[in-house]
N, C-alpha and C. Protein backbone atom coordinates (compact mmCIF):
# COMPACT_ATOMS: atom_id res chain seq x y z
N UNK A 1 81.86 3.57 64.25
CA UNK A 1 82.12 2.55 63.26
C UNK A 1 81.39 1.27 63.70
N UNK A 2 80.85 0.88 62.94
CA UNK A 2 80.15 -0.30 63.39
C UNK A 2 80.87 -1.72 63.19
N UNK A 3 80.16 -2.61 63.43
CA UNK A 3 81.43 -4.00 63.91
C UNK A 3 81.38 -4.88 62.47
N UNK A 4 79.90 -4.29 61.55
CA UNK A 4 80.66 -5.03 60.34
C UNK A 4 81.96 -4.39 59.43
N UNK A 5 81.81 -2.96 59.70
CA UNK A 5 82.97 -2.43 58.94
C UNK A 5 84.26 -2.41 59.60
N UNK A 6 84.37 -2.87 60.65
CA UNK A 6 85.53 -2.88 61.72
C UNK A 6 86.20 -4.07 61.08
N UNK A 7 85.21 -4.88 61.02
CA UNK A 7 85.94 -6.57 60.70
C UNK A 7 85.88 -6.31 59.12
N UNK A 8 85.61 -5.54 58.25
CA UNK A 8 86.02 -5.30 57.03
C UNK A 8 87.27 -4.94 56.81
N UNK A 9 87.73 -3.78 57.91
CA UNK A 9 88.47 -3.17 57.73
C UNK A 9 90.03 -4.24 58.34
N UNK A 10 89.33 -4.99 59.51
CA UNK A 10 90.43 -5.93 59.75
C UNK A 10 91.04 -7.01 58.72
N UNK A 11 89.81 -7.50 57.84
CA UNK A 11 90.15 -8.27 56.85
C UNK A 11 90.90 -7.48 55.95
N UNK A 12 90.77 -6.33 55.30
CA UNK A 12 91.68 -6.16 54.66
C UNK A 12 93.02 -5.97 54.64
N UNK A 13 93.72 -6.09 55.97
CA UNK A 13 94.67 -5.52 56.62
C UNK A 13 95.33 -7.45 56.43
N UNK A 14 94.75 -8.29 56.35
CA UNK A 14 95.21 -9.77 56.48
C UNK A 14 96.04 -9.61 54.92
N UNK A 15 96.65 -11.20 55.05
CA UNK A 15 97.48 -11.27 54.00
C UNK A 15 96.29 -12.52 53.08
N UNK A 16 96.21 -12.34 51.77
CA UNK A 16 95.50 -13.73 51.33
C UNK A 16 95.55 -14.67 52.10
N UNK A 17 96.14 -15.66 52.74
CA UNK A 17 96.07 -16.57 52.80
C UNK A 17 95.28 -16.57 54.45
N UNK A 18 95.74 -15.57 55.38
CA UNK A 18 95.01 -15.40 56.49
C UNK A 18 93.24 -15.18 55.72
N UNK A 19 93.07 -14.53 54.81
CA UNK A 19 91.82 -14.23 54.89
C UNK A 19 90.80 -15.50 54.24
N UNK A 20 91.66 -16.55 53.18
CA UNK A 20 91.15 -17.48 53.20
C UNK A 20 90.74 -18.43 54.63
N UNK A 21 91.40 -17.99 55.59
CA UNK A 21 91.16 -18.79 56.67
C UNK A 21 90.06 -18.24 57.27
N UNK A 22 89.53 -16.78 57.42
CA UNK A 22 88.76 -16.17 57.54
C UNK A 22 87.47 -16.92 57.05
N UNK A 23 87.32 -16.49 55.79
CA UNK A 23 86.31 -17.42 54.66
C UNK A 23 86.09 -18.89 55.24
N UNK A 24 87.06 -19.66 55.77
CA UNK A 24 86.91 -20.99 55.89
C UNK A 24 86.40 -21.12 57.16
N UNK A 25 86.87 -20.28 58.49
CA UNK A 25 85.88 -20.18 59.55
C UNK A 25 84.67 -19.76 59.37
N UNK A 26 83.86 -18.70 58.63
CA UNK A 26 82.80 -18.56 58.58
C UNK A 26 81.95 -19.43 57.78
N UNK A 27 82.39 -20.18 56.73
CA UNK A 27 81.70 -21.21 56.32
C UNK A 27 81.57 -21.70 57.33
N UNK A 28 82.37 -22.78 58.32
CA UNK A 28 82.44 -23.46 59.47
C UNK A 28 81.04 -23.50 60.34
N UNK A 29 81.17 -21.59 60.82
CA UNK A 29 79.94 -21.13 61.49
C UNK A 29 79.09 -21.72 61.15
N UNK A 30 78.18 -21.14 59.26
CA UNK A 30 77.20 -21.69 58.51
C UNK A 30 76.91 -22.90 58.67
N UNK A 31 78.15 -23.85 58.59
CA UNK A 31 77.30 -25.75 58.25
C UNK A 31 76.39 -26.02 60.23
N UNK A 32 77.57 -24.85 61.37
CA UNK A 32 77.09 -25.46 62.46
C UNK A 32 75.37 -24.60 62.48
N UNK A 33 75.39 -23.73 62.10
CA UNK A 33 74.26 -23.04 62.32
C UNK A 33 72.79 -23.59 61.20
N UNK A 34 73.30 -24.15 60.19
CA UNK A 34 72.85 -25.29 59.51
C UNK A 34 72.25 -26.32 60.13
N UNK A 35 73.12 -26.62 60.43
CA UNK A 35 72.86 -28.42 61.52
C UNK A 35 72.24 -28.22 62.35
N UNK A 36 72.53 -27.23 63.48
CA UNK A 36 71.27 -26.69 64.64
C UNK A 36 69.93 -26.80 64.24
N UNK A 37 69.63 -25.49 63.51
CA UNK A 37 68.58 -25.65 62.83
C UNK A 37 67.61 -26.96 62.07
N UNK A 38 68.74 -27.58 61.34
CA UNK A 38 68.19 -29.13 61.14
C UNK A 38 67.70 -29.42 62.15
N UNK A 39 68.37 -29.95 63.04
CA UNK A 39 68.25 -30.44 63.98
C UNK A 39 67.07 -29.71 64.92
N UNK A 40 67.02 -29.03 65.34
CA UNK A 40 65.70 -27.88 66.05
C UNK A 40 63.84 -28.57 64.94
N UNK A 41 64.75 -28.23 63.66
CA UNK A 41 63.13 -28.50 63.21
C UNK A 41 62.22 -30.37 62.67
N UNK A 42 63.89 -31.14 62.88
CA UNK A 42 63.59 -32.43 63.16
C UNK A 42 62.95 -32.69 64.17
N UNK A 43 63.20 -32.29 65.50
CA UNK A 43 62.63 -32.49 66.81
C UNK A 43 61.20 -31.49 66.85
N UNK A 44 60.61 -30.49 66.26
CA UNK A 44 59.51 -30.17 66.31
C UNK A 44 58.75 -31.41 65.92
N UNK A 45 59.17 -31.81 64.15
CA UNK A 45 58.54 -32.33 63.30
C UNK A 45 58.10 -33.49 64.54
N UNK A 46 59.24 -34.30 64.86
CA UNK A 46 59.49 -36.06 65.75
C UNK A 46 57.66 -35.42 66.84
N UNK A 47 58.55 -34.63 67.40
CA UNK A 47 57.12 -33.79 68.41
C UNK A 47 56.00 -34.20 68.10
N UNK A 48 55.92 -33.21 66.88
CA UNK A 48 54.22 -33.32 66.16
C UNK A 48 53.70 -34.47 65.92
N UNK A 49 54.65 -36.02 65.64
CA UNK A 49 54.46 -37.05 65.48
C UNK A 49 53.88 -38.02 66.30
N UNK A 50 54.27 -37.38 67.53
CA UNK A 50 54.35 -38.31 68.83
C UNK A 50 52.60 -37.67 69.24
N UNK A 51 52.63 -36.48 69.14
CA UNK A 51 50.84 -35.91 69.35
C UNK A 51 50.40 -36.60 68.51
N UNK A 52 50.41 -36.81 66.99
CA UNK A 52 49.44 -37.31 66.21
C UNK A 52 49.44 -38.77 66.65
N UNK A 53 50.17 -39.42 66.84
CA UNK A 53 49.90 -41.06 67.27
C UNK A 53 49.50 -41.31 68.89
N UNK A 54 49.48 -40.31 69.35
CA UNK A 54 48.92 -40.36 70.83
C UNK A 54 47.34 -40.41 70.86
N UNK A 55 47.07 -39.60 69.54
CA UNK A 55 45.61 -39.57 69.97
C UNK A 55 45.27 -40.77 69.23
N UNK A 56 45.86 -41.57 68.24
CA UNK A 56 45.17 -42.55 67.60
C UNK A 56 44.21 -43.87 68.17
N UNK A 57 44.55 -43.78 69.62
CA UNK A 57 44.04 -44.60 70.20
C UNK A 57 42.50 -44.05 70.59
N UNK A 58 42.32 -42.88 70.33
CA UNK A 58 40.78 -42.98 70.24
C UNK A 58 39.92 -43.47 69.18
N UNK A 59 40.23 -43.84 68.24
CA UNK A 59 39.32 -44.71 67.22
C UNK A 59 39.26 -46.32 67.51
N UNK A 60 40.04 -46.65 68.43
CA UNK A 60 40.16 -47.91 68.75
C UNK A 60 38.89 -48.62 69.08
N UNK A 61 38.60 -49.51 68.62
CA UNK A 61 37.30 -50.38 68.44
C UNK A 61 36.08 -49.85 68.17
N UNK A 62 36.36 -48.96 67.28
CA UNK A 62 35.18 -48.21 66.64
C UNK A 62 35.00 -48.74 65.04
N UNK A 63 34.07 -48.76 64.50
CA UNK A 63 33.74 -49.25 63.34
C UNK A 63 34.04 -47.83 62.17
N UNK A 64 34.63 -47.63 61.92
CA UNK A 64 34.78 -46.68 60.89
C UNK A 64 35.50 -46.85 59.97
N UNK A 65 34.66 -46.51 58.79
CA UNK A 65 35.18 -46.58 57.51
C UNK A 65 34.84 -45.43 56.68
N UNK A 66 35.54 -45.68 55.15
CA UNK A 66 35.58 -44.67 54.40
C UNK A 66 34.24 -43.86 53.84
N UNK A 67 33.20 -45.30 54.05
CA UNK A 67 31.74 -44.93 53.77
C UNK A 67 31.26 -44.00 54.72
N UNK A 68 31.39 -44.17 56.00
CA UNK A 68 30.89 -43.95 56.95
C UNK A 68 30.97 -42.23 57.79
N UNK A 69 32.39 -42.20 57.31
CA UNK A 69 33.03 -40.62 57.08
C UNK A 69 32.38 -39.80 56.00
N UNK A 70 32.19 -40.44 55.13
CA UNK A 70 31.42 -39.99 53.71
C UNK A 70 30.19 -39.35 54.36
N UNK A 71 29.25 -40.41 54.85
CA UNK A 71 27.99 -40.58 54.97
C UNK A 71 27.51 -39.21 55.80
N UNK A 72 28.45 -39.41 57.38
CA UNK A 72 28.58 -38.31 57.98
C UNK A 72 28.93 -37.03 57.56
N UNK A 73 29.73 -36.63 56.57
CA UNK A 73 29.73 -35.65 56.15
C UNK A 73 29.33 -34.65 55.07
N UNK A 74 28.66 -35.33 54.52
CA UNK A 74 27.52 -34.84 53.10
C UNK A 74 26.43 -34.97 53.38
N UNK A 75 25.79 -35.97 54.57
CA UNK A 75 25.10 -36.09 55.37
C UNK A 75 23.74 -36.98 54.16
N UNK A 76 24.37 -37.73 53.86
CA UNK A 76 24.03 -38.56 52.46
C UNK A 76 22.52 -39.32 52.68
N UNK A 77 21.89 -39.64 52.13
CA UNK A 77 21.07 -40.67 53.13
C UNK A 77 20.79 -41.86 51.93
N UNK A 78 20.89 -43.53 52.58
CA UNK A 78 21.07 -44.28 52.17
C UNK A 78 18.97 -44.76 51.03
């Protein structure tokens, strides 16, 4: 017998009101396993943030503009 039909079989054996409590712990589980997760993929995101502004300091006192990106990359000539 496997352990989801075990705990099927236990729930049915409850009285309503035990099994609403049932229902209300496993929601419980959900919001925490919810929030983890939030939380897990906030701190990637924060992560990825902290790389992208780390490198920003290599354009620092360089002349670049929107033309100039252009120019370089269509390889345009004036």
């Amino acid at each position: 017998m496997s352990t989801l039909e075990m705990a099927i079989q236990k729930i049915r054996q409850l009285t309503p009101e035990q099994r609403n409590k049932v229902i209300k712990f496993i929601e419980v589980i959900e919001l925490q396993s919810n929030y983890q997760q939030k939380n897990t993929n906030s701190e990637i995101n924060t992560h990825q943030d902290q790389d992208f502004f780390s490198l920003a300091g290599i354009w620092e006192n360089k002349n670049i503009t929107i033309e100039s990106l252009r120019e370089e990359a269509w390889n345009r000539e004036k």
